[in-house]
C-alpha atoms as a PDB file:
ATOM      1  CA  UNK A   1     -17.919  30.628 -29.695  1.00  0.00           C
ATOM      2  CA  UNK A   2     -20.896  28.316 -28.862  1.00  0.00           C
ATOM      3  CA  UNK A   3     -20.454  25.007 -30.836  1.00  0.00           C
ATOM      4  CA  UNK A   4     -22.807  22.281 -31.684  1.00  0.00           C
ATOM      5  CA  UNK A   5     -22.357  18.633 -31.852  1.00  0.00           C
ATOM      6  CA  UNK A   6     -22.788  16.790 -34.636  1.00  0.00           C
ATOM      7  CA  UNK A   7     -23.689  13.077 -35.681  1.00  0.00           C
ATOM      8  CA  UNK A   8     -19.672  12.237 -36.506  1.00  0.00           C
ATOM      9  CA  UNK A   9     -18.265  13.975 -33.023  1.00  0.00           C
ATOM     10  CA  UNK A  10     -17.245  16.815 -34.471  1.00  0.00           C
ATOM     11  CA  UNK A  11     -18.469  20.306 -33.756  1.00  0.00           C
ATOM     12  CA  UNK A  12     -20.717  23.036 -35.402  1.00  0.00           C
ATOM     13  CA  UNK A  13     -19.785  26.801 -34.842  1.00  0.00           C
ATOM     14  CA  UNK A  14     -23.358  28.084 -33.712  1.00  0.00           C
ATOM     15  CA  UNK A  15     -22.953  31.318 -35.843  1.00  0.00           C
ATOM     16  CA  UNK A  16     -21.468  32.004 -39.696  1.00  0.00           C
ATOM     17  CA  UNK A  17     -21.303  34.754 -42.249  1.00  0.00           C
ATOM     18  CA  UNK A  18     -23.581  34.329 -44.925  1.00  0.00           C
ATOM     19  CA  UNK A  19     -22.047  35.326 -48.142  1.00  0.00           C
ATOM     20  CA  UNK A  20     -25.651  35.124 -50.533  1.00  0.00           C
ATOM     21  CA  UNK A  21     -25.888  38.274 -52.423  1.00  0.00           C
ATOM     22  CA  UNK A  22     -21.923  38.741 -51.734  1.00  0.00           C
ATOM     23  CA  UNK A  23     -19.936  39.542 -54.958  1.00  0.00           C
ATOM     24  CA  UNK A  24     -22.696  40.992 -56.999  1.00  0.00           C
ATOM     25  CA  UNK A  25     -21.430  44.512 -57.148  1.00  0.00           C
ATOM     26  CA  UNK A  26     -17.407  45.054 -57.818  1.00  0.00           C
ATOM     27  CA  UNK A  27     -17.946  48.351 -56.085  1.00  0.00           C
ATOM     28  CA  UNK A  28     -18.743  46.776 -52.462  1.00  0.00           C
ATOM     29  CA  UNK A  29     -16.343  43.644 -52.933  1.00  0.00           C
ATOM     30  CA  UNK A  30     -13.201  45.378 -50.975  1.00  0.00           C
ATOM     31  CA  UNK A  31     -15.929  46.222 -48.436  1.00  0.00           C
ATOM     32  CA  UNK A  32     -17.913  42.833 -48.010  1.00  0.00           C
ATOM     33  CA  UNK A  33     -14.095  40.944 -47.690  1.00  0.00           C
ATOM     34  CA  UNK A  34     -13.016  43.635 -45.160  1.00  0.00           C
ATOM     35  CA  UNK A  35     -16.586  42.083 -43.660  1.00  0.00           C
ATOM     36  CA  UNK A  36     -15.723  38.514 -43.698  1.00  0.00           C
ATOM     37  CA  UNK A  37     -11.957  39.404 -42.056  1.00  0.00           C
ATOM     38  CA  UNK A  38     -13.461  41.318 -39.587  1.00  0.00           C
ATOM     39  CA  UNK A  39     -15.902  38.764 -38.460  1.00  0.00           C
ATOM     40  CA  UNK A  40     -12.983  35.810 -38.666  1.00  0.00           C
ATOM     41  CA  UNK A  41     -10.910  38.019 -36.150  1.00  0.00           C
ATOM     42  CA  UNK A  42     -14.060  38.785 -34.021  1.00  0.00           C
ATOM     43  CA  UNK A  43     -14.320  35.017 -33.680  1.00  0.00           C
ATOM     44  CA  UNK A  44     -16.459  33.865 -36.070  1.00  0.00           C
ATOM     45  CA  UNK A  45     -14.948  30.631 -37.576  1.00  0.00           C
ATOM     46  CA  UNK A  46     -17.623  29.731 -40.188  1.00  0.00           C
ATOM     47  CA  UNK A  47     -18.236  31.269 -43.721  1.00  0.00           C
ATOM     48  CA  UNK A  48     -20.958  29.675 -45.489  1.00  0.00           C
ATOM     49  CA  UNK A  49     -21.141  30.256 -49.796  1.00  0.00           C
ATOM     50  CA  UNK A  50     -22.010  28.195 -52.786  1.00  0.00           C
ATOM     51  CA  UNK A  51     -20.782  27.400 -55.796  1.00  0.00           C
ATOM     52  CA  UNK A  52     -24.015  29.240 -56.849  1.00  0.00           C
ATOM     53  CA  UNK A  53     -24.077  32.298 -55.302  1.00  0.00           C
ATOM     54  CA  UNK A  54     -23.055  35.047 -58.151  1.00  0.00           C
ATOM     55  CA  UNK A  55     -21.574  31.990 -60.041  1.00  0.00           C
ATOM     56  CA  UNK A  56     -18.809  31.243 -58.380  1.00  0.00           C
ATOM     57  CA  UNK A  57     -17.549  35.045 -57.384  1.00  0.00           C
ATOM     58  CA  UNK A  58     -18.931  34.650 -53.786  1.00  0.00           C
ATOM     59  CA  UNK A  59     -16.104  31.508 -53.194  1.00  0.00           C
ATOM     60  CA  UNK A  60     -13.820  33.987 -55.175  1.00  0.00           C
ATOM     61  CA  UNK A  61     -14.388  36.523 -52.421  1.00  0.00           C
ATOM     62  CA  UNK A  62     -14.180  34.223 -49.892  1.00  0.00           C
ATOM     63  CA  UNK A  63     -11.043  32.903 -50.912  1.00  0.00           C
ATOM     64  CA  UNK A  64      -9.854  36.347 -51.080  1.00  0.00           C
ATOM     65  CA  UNK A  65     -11.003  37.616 -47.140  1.00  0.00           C
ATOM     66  CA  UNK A  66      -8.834  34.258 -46.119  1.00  0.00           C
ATOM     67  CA  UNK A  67      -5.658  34.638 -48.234  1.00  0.00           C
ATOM     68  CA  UNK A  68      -2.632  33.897 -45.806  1.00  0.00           C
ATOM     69  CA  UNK A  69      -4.879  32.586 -42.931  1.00  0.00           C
ATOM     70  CA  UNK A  70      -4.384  30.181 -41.171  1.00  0.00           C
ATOM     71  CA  UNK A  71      -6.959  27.841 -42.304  1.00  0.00           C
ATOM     72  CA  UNK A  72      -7.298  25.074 -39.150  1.00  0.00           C
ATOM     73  CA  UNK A  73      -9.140  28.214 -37.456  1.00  0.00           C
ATOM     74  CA  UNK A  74     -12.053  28.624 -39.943  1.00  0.00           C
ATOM     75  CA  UNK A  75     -14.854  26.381 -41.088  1.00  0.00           C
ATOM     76  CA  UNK A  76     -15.489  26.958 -44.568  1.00  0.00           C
ATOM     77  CA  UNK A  77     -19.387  25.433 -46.098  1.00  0.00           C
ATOM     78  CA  UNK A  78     -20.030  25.565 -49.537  1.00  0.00           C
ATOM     79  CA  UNK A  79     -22.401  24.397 -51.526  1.00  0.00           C
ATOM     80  CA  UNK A  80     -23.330  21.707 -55.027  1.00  0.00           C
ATOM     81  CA  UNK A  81     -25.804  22.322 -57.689  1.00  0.00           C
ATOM     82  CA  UNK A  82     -28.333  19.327 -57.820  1.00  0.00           C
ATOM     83  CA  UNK A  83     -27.145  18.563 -61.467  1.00  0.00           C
ATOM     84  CA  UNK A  84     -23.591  18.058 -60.482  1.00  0.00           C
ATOM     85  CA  UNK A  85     -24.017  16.081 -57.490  1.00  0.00           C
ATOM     86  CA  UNK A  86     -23.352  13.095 -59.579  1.00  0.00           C
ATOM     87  CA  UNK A  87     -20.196  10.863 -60.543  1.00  0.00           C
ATOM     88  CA  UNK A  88     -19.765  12.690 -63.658  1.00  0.00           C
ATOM     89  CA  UNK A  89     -19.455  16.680 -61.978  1.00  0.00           C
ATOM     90  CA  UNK A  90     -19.309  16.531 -58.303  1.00  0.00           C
ATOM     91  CA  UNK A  91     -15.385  16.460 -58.514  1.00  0.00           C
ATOM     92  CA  UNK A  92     -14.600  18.724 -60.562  1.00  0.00           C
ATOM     93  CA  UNK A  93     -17.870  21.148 -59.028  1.00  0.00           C
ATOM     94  CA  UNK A  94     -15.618  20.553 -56.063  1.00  0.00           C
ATOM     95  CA  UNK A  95     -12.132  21.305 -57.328  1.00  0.00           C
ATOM     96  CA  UNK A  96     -13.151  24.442 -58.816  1.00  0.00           C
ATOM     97  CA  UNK A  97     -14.872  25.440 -55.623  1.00  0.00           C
ATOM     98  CA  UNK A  98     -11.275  24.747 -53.496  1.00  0.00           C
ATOM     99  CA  UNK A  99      -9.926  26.471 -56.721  1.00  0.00           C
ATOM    100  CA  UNK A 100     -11.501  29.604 -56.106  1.00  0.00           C
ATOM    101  CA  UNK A 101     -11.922  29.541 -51.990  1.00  0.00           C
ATOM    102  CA  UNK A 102      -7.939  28.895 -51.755  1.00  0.00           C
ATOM    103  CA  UNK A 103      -8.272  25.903 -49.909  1.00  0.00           C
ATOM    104  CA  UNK A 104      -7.646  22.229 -50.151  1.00  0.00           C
ATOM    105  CA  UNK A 105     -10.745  20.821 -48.326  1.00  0.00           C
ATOM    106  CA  UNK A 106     -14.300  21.852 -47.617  1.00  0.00           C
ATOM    107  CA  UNK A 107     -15.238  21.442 -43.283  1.00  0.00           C
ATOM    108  CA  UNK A 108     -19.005  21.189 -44.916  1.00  0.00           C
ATOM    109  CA  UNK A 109     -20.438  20.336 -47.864  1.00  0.00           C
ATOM    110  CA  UNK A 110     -23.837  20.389 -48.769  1.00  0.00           C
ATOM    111  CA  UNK A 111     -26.359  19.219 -51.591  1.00  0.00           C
ATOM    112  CA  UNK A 112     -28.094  22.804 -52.133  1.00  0.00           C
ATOM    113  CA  UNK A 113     -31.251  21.853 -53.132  1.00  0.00           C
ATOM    114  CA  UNK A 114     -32.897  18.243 -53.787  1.00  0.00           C
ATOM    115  CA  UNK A 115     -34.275  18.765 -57.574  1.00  0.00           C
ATOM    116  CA  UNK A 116     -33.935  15.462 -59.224  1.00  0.00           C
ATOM    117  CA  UNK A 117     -30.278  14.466 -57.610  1.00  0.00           C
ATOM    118  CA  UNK A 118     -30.094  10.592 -57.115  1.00  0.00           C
ATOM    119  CA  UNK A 119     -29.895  10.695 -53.330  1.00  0.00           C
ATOM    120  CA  UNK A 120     -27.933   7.263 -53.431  1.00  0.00           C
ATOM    121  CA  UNK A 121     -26.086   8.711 -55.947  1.00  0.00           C
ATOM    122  CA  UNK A 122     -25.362  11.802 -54.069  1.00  0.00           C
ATOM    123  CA  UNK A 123     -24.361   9.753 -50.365  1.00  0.00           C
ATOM    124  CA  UNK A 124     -21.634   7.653 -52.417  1.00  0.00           C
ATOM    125  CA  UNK A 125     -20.130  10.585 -53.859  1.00  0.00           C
ATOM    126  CA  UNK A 126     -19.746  12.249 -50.401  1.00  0.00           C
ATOM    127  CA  UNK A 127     -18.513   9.421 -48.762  1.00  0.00           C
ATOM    128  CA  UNK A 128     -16.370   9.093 -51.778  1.00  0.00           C
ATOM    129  CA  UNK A 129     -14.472  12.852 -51.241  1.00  0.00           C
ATOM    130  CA  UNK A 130     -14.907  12.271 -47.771  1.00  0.00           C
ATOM    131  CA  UNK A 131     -12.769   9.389 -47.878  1.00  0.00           C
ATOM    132  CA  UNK A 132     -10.027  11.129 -50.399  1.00  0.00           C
ATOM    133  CA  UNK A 133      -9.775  14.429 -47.709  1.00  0.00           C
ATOM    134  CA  UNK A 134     -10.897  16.715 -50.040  1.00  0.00           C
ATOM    135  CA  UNK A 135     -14.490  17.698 -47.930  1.00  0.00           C
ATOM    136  CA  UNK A 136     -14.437  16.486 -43.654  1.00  0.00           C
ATOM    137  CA  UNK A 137     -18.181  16.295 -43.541  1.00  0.00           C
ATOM    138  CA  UNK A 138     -21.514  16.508 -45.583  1.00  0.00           C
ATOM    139  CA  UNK A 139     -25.067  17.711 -45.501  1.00  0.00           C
ATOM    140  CA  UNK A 140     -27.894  18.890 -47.362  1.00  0.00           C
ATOM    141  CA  UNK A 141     -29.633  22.409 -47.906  1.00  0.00           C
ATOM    142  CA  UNK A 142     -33.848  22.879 -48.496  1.00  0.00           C
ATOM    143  CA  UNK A 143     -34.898  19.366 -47.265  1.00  0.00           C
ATOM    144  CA  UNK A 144     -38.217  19.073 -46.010  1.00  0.00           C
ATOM    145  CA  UNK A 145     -39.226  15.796 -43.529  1.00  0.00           C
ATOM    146  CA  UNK A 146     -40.055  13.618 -46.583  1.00  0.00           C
ATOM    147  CA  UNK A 147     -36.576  14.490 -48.198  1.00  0.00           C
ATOM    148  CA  UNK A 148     -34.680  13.728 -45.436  1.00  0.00           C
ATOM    149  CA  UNK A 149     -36.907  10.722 -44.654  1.00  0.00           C
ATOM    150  CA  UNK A 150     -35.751   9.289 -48.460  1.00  0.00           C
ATOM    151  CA  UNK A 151     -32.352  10.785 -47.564  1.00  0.00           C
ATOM    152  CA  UNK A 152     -32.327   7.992 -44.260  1.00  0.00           C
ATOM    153  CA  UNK A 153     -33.350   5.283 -46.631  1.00  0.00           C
ATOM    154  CA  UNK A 154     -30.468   5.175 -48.993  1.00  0.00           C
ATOM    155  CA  UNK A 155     -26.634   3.811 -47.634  1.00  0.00           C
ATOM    156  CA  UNK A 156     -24.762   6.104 -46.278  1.00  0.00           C
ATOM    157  CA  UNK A 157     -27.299   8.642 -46.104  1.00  0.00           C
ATOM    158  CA  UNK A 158     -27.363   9.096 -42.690  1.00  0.00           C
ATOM    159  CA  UNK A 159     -24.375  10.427 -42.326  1.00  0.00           C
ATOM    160  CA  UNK A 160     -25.821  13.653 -43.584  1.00  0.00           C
ATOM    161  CA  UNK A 161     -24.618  16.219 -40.875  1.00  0.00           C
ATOM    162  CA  UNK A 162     -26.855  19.443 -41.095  1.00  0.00           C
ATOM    163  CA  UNK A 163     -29.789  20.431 -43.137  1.00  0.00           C
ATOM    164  CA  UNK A 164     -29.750  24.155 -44.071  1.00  0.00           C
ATOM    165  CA  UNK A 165     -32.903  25.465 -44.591  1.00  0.00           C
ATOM    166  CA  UNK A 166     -34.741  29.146 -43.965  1.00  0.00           C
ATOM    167  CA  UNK A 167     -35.969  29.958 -40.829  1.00  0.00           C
ATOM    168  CA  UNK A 168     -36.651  33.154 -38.772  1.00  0.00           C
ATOM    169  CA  UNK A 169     -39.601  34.447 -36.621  1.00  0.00           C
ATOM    170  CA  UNK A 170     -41.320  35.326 -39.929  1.00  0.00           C
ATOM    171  CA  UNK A 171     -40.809  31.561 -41.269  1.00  0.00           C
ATOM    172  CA  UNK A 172     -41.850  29.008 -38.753  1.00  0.00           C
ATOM    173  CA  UNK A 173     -42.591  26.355 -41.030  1.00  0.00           C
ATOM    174  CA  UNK A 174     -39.841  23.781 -39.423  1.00  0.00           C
ATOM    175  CA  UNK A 175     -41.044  24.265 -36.349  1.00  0.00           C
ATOM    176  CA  UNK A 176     -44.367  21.706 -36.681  1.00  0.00           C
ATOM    177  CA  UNK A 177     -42.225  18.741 -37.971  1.00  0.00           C
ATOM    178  CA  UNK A 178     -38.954  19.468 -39.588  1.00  0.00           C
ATOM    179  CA  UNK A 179     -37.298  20.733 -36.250  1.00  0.00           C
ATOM    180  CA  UNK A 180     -38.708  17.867 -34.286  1.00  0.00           C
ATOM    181  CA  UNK A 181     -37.321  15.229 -36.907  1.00  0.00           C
ATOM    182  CA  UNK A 182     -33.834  16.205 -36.863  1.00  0.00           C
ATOM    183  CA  UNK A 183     -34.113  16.079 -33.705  1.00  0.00           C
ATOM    184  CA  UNK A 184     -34.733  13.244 -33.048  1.00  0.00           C
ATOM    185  CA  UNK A 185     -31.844  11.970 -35.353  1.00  0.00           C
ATOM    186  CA  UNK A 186     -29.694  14.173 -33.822  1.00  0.00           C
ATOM    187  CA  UNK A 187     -29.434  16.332 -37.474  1.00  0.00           C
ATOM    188  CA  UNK A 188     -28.971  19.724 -36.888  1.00  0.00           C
ATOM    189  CA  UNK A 189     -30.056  22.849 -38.446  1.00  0.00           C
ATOM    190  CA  UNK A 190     -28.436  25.720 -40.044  1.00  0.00           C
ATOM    191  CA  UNK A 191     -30.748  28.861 -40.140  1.00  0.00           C
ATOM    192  CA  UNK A 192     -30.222  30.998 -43.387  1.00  0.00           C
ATOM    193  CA  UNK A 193     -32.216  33.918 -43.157  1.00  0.00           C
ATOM    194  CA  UNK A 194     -32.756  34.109 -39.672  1.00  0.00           C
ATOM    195  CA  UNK A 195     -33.700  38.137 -39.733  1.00  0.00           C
ATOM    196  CA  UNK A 196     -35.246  37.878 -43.052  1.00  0.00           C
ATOM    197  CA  UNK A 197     -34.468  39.124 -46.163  1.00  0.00           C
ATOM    198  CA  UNK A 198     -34.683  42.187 -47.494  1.00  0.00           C
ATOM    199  CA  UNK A 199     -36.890  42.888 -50.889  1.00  0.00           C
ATOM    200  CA  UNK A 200     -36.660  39.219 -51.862  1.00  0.00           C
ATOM    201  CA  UNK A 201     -37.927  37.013 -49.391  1.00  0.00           C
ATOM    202  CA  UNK A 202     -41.501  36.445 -48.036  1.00  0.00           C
ATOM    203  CA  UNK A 203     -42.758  34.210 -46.095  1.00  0.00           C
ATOM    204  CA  UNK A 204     -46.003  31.921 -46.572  1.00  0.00           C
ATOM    205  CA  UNK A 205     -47.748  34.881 -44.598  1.00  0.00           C
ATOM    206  CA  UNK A 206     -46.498  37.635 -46.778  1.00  0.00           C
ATOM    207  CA  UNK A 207     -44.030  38.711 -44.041  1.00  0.00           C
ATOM    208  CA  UNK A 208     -41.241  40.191 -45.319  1.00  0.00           C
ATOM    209  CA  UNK A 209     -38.126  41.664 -43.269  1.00  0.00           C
ATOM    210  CA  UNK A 210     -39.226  45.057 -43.105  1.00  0.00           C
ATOM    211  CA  UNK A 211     -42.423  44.019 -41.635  1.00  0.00           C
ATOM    212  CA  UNK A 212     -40.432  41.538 -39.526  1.00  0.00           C
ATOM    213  CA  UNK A 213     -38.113  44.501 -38.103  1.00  0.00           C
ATOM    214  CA  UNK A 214     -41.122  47.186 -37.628  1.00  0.00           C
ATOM    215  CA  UNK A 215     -43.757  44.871 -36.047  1.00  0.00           C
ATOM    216  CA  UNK A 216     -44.984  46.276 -32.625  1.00  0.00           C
ATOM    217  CA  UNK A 217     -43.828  43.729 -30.558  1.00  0.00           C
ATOM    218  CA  UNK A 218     -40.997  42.589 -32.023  1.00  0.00           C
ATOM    219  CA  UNK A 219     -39.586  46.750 -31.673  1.00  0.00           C
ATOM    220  CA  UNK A 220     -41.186  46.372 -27.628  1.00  0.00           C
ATOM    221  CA  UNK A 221     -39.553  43.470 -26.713  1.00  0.00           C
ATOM    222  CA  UNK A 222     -36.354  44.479 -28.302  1.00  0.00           C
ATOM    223  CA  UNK A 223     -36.746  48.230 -26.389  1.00  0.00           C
ATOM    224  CA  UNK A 224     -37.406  46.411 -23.249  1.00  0.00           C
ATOM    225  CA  UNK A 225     -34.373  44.376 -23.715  1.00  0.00           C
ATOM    226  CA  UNK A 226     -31.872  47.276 -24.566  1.00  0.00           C
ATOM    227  CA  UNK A 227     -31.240  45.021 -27.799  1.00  0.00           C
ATOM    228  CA  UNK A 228     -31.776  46.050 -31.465  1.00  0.00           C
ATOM    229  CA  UNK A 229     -34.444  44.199 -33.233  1.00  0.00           C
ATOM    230  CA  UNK A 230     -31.649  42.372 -35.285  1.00  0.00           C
ATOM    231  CA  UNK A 231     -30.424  41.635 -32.424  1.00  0.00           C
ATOM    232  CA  UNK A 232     -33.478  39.805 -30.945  1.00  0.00           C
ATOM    233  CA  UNK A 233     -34.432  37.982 -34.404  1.00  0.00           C
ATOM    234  CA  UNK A 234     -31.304  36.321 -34.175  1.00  0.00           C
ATOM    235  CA  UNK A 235     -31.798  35.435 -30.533  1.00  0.00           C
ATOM    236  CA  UNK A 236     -35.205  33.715 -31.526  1.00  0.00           C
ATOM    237  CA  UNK A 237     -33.448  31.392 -33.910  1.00  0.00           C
ATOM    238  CA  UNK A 238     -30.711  30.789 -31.491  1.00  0.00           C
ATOM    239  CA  UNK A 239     -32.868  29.916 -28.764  1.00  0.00           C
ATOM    240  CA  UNK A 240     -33.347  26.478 -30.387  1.00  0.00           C
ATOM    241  CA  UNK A 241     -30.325  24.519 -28.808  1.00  0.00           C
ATOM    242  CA  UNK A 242     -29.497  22.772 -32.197  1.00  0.00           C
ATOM    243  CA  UNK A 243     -29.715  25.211 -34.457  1.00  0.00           C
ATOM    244  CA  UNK A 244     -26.698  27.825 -36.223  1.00  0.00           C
ATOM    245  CA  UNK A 245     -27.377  30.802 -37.943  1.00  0.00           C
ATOM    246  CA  UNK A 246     -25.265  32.473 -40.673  1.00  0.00           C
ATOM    247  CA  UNK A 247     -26.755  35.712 -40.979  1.00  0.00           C
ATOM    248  CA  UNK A 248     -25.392  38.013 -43.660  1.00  0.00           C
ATOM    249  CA  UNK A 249     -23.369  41.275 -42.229  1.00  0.00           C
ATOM    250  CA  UNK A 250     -20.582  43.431 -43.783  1.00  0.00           C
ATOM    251  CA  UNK A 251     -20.383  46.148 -41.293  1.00  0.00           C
ATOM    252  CA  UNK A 252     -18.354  45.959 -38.016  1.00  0.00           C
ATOM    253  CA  UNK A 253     -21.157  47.112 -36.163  1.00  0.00           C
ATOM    254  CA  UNK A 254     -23.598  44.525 -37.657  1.00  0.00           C
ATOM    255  CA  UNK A 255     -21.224  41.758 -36.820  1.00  0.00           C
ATOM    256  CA  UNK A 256     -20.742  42.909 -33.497  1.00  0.00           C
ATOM    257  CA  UNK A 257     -24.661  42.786 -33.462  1.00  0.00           C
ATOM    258  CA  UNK A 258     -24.752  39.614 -34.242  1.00  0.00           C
ATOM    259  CA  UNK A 259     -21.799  38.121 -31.818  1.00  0.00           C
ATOM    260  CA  UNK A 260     -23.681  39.599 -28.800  1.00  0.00           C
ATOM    261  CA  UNK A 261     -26.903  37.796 -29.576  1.00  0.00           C
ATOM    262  CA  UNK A 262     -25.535  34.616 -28.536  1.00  0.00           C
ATOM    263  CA  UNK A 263     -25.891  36.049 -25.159  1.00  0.00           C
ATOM    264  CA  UNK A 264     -29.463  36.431 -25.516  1.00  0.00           C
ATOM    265  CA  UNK A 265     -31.870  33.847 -24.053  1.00  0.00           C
ATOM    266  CA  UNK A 266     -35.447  35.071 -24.179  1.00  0.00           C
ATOM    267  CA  UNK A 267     -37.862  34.202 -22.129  1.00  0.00           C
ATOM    268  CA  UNK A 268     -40.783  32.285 -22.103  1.00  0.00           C
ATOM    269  CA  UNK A 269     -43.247  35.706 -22.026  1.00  0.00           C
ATOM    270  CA  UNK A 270     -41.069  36.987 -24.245  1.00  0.00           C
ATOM    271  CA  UNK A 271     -41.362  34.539 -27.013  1.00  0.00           C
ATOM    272  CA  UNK A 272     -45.200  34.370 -26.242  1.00  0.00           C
ATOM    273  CA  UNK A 273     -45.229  38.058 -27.146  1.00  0.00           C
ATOM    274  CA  UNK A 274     -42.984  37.289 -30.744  1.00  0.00           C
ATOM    275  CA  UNK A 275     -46.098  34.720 -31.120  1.00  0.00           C
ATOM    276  CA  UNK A 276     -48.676  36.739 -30.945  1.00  0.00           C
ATOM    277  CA  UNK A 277     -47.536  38.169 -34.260  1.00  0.00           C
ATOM    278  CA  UNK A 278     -46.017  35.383 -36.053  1.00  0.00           C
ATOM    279  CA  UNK A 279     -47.498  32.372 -34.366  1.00  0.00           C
ATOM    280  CA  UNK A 280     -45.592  29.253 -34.463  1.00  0.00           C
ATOM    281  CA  UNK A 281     -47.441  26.685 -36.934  1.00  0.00           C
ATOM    282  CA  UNK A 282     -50.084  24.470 -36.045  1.00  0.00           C
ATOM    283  CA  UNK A 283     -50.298  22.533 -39.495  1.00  0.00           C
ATOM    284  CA  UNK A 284     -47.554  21.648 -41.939  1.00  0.00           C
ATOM    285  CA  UNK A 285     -46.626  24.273 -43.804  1.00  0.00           C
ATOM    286  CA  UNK A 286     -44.741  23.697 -47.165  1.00  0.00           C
ATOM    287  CA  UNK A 287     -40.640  24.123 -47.303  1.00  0.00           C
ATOM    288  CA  UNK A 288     -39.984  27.856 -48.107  1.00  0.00           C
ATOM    289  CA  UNK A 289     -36.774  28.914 -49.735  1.00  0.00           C
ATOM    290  CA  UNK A 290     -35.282  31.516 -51.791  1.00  0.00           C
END
């Protein structure tokens, strides 16, 4: 599995499993943890939830598709509400998070969203369960340039490690200034959405996934390729060298999809093509989320 390197030496898997919208229906849970298993034993390593996502039954889930594994193989990222990434909450949002994932320490931890979290406030407390084992490393989720920029300012803060944010061909946004700041401090990203999202999300152009995934030349380029148009929307976002995607999939054959578009590198003609549909920005655009 391609890794990327991060700010404290340690390494990045380059692709995840989303698990957003996971554990919302009883009725698909045995299938969506037969999912996550199947990806960990195709050799994907990183499951990415939150303590958010269907309040708290996602981590359930999770914990239950890694039951009796063994746990040095897997990078597990979860996620803190704004409100409890204080000294008052962000233990115990913690604990209950390792409660429910059946684990005793987070390889990623992330701020979810900025809101009106003290960022001081926020880097001392991660240092703070950094130091006691109970999370390896930190980030933050939804930053845009000037949050990270405030982010750098405080102590500590610059041991932020990744800054998860949305991004697909449809939502180019970090490409005019986000992308280039991290990389210049060496931050990377972690794509969520990177082949849309279905119903929900749409994208400052009113692009939405099944646009994405019909467009004429995203469906030529992929038919030229012998890929399916997943495929190739994940190979755009995995083009960039320092950024890792955790797309969503439950079936084997989706997962498979998305293991084989690591493989993909797409050319230069190729991405001018993508562009001429969803045109990389030439202004800043404002941070998009859902």
């Amino acid at each position: 599995m391609d890794r990327i390197k991060l700010n404290d030496g340690s390494f990045l898997p380059r692709l995840g499993q989303g698990t957003w919208q996971m554990a919302e229906d009883d009725q698909k849970a045995q299938r969506e943890i037969e999912g996550i298993r199947y990806g960990l034993d195709a050799g994907i390593p990183m499951i990415d939830t939150a303590e958010m996502y269907a309040d708290g039954k996602a981590e359930s889930l999770t914990g239950d598709a890694i039951f009796g594994r063994d746990r040095s193989s897997m990078y597990i990222v979860s996620k803190v509400y704004p409100q409890n990434a204080n000294r008052r909450h962000i233990r115990s949002s913690l604990r209950r998070s390792l409660k429910l994932l059946g684990t005793d320490y987070l390889d990623l931890y992330l701020l979810h969203w900025r809101e009106d979290a003290d960022l001081a406030e926020v880097a001392w407390c991660m240092e703070q369960l950094k130091s006691e084992g109970l999370i390896r490393r930190w980030g933050v989720s939804n930053f845009d340039v000037e949050d990270m920029e405030d982010l750098w300012r405080v102590p500590d803060g610059r041991n932020c490690c990744v800054n998860e944010v949305l991004y697909n061909l449809g939502s180019r946004g970090i490409e005019y200034d986000l992308l280039p700041w991290q990389r210049e401090q060496g931050v990377p990203v972690i794509a969520y959405g990177p082949v849309g999202q279905a119903g929900a999300m749409v994208t400052q152009d009113g692009v939405s996934k099944a646009q994405l995934m019909s467009d004429p030349n995203v469906m030529a380029v992929a038919e030229e390729r012998g890929i399916s148009v997943v495929q190739l929307l994940l190979a755009f976002v995995l083009q960039q060298p320092d950024v890792a995607a955790i797309p969503k999939a439950v079936s084997r054959e989706h997962i498979d999809e998305n293991i084989h578009a690591l493989d993909i590198r797409l050319t230069e003609e190729e991405i001018a093509r993508l562009s001429e549909s969803f045109p990389a920005p030439t202004e800043k655009v404002p941070m998009e989320k859902y």
